[in-house]
PDB file of N, CA and C in Angstrom:
ATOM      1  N   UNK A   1       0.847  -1.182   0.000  1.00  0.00           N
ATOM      2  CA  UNK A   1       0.000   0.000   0.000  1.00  0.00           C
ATOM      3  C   UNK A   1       0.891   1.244   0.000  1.00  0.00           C
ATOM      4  N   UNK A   2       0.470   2.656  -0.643  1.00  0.00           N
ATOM      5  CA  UNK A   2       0.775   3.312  -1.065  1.00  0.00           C
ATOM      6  C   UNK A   2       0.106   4.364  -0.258  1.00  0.00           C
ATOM      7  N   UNK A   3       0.901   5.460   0.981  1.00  0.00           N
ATOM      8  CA  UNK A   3       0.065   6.482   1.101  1.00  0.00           C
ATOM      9  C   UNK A   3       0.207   7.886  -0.041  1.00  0.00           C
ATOM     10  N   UNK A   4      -0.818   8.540   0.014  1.00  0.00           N
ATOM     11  CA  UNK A   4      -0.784   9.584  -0.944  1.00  0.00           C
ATOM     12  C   UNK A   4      -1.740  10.550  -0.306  1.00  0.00           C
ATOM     13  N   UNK A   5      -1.035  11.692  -0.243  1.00  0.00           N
ATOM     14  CA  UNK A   5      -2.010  13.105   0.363  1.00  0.00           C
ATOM     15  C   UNK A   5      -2.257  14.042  -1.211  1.00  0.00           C
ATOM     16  N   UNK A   6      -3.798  14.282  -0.274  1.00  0.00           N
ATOM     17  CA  UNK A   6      -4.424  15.382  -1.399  1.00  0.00           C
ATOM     18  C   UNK A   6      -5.394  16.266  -1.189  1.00  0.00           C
ATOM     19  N   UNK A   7      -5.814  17.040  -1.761  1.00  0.00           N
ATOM     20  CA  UNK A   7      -6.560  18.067  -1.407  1.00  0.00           C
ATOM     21  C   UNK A   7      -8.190  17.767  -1.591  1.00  0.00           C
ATOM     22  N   UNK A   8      -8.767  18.063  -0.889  1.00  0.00           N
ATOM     23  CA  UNK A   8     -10.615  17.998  -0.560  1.00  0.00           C
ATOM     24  C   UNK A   8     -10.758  18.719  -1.705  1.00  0.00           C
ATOM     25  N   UNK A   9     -11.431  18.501  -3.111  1.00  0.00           N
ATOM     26  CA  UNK A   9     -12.077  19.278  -3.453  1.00  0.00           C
ATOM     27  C   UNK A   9     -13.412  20.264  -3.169  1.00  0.00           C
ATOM     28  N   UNK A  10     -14.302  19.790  -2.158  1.00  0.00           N
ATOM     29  CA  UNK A  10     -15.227  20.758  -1.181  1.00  0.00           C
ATOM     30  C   UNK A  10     -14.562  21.458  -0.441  1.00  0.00           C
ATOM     31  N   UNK A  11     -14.055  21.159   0.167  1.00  0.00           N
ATOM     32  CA  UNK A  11     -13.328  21.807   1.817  1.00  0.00           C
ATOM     33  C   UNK A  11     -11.866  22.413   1.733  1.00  0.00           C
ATOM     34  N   UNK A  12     -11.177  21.747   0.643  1.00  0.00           N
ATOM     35  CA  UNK A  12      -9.419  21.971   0.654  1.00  0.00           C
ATOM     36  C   UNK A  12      -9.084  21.419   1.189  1.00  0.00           C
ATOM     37  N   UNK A  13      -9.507  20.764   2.595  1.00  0.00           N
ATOM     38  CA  UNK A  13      -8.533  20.200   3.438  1.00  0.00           C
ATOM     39  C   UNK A  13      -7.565  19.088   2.957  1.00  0.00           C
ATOM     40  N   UNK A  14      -6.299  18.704   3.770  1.00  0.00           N
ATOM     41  CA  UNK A  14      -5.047  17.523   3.183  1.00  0.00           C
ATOM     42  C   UNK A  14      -5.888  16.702   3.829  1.00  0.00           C
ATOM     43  N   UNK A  15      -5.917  15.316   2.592  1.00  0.00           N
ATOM     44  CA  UNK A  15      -6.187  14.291   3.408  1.00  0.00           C
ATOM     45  C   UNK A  15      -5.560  13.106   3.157  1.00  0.00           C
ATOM     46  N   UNK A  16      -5.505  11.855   3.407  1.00  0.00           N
ATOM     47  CA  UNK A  16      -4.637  11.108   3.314  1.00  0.00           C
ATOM     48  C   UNK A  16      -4.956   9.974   2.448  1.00  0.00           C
ATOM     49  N   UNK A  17      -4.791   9.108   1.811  1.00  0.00           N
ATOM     50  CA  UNK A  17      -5.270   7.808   0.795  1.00  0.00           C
ATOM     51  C   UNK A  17      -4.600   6.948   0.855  1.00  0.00           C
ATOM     52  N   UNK A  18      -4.803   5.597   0.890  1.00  0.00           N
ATOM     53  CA  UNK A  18      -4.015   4.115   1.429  1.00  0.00           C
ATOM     54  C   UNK A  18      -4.329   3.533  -0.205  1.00  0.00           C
ATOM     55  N   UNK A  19      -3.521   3.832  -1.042  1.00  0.00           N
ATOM     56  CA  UNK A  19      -3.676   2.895  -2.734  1.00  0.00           C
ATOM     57  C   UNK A  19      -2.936   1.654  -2.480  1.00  0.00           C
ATOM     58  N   UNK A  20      -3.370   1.104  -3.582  1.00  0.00           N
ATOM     59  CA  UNK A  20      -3.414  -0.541  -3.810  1.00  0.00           C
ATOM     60  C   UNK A  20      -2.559  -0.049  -5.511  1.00  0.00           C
ATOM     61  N   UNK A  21      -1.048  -0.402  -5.377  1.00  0.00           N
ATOM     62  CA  UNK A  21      -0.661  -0.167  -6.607  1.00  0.00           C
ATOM     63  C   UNK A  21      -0.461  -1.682  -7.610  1.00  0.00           C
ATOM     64  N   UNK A  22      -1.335  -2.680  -6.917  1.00  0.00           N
ATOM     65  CA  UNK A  22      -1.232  -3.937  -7.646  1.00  0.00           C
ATOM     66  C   UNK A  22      -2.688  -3.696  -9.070  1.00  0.00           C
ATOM     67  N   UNK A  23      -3.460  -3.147  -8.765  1.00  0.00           N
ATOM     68  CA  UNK A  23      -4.435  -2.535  -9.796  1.00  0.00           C
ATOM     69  C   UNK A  23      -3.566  -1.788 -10.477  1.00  0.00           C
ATOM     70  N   UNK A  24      -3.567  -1.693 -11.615  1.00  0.00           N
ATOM     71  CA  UNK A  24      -2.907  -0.617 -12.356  1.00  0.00           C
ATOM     72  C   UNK A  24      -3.776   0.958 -12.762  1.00  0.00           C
ATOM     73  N   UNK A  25      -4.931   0.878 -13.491  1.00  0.00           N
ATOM     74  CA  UNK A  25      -6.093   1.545 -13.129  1.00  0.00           C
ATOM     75  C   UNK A  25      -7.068   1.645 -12.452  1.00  0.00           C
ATOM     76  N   UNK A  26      -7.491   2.398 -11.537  1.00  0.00           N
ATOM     77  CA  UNK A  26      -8.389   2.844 -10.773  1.00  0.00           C
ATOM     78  C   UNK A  26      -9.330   3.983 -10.711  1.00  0.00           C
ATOM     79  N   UNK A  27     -11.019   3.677 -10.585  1.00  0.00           N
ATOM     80  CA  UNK A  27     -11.605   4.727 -10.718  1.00  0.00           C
ATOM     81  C   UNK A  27     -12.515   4.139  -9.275  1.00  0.00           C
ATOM     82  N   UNK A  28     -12.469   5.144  -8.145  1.00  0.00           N
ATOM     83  CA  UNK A  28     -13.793   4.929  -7.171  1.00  0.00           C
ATOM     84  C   UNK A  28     -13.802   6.133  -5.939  1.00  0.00           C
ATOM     85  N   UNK A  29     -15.084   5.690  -5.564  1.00  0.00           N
ATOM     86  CA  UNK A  29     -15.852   7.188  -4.577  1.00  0.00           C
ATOM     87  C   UNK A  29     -15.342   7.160  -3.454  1.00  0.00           C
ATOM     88  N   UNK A  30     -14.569   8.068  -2.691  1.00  0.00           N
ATOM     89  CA  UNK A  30     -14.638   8.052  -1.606  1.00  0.00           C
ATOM     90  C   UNK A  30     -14.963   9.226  -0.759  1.00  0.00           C
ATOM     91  N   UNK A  31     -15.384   9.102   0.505  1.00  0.00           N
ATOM     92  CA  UNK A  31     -15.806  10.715   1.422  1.00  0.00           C
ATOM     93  C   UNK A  31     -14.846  10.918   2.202  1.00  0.00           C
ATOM     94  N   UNK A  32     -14.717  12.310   2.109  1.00  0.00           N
ATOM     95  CA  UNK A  32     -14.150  12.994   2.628  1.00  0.00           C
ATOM     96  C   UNK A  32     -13.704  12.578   4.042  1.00  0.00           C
ATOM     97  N   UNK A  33     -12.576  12.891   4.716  1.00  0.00           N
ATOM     98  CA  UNK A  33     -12.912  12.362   6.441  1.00  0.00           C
ATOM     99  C   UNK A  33     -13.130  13.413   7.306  1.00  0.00           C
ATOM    100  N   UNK A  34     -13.237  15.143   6.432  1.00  0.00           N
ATOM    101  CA  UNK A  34     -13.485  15.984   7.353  1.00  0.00           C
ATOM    102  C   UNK A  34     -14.492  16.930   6.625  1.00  0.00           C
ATOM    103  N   UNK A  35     -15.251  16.479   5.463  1.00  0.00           N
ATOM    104  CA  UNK A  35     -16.513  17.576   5.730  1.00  0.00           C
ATOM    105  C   UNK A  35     -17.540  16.391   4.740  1.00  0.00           C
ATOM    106  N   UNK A  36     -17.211  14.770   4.932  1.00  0.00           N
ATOM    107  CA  UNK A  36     -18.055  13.674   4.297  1.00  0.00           C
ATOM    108  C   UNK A  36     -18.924  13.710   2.601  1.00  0.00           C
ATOM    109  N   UNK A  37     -17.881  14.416   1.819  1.00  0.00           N
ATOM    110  CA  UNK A  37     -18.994  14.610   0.600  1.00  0.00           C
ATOM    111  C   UNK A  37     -18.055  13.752  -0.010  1.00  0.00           C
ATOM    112  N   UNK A  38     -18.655  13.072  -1.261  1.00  0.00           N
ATOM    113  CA  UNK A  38     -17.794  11.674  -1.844  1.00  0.00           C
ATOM    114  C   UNK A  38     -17.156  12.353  -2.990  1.00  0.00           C
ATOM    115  N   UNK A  39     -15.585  12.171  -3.487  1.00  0.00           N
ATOM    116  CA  UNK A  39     -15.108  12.490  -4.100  1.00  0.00           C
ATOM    117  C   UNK A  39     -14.545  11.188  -5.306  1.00  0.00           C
ATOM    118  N   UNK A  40     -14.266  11.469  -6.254  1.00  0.00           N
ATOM    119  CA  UNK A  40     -14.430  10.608  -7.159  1.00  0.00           C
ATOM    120  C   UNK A  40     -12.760  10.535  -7.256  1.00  0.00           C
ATOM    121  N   UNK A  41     -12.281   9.272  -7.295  1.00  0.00           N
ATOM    122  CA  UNK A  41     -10.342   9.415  -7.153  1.00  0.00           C
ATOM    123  C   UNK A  41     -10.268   8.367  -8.386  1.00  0.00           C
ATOM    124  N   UNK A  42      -9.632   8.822  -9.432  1.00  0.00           N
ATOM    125  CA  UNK A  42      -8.623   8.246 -10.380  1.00  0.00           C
ATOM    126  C   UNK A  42      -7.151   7.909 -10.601  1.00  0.00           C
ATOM    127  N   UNK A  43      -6.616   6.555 -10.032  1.00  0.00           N
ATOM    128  CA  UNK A  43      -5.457   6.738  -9.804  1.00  0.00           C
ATOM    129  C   UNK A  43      -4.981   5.642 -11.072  1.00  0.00           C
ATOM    130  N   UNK A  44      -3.565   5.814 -11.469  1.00  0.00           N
ATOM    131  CA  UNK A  44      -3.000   5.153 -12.319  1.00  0.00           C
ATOM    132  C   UNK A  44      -1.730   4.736 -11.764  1.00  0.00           C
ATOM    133  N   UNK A  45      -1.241   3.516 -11.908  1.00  0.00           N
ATOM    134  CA  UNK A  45       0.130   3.091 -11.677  1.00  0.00           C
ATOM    135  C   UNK A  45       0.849   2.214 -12.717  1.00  0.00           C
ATOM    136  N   UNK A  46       2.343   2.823 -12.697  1.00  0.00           N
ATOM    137  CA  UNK A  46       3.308   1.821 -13.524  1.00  0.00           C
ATOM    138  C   UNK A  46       3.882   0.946 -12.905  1.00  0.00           C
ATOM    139  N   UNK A  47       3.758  -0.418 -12.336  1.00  0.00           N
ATOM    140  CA  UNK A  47       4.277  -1.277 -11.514  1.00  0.00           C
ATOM    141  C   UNK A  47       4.187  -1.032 -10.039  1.00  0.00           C
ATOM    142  N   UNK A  48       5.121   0.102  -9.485  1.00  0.00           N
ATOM    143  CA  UNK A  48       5.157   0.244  -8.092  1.00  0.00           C
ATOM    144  C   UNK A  48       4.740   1.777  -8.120  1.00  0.00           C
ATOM    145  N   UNK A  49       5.196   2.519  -8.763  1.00  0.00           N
ATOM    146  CA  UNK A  49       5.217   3.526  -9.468  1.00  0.00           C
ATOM    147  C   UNK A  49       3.623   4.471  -9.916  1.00  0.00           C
ATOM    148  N   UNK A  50       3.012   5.252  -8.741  1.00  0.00           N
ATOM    149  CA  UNK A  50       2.374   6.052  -8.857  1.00  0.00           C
ATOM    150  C   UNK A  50       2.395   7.046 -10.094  1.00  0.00           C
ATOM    151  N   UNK A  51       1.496   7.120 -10.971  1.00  0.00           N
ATOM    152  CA  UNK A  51       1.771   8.345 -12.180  1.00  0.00           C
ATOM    153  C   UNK A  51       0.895   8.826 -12.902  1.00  0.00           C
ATOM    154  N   UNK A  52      -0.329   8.556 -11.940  1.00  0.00           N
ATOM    155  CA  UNK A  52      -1.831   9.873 -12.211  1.00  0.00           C
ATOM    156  C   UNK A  52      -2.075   9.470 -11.208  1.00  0.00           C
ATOM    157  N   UNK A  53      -2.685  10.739 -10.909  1.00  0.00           N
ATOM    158  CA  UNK A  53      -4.155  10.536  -9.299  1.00  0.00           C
ATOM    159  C   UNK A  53      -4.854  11.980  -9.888  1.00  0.00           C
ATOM    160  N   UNK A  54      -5.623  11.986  -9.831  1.00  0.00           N
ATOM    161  CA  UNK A  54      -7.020  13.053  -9.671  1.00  0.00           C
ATOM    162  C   UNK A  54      -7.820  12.889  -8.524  1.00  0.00           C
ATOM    163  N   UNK A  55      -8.528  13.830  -7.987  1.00  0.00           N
ATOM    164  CA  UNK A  55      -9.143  14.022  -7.290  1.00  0.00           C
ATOM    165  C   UNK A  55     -10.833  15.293  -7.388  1.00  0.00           C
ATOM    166  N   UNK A  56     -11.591  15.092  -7.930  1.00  0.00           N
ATOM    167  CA  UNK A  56     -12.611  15.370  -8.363  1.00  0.00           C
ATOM    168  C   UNK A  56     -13.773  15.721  -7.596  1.00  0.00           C
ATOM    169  N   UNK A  57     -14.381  16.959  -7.699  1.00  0.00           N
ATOM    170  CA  UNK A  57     -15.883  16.054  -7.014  1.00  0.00           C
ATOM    171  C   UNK A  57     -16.819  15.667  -7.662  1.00  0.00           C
ATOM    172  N   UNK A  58     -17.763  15.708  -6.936  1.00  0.00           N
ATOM    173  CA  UNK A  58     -19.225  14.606  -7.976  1.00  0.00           C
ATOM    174  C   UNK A  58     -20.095  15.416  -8.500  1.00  0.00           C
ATOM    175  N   UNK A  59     -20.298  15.630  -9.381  1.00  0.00           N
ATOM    176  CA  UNK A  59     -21.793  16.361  -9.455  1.00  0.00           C
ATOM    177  C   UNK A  59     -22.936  15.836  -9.079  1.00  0.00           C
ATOM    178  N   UNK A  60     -23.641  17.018  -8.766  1.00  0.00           N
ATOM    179  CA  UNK A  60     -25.081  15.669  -8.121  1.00  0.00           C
ATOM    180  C   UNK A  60     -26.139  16.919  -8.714  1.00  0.00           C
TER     181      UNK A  60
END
């Protein structure tokens, strides 16, 4: 596992992310841990090797 900090798109706040770099692409929702609105995270990896992440919010 892979930590990775990033910014709240609602709130700004840093927050923290535990990736799985055995997936190579990744698309899924997660909430916030300090103002709970679900943000949509796209991460990409080359082997071990982190080399996209986005961080989005949702439209609703």
């Amino acid at each position: 596992m892979l930590e990775h900090f990033y910014t709240c798109p609602y709130c700004w706040e840093e927050i923290s992310a535990l990736l799985d770099p055995s997936v190579s692409n990744q698309t899924y929702i997660e909430d916030c841990e300090v103002c709970c609105n679900p943000i949509e995270l796209q991460v990409s990896f080359e082997g071990e090797e982190l080399v996209g992440f986005e961080a989005r919010d949702i439209e609703q």
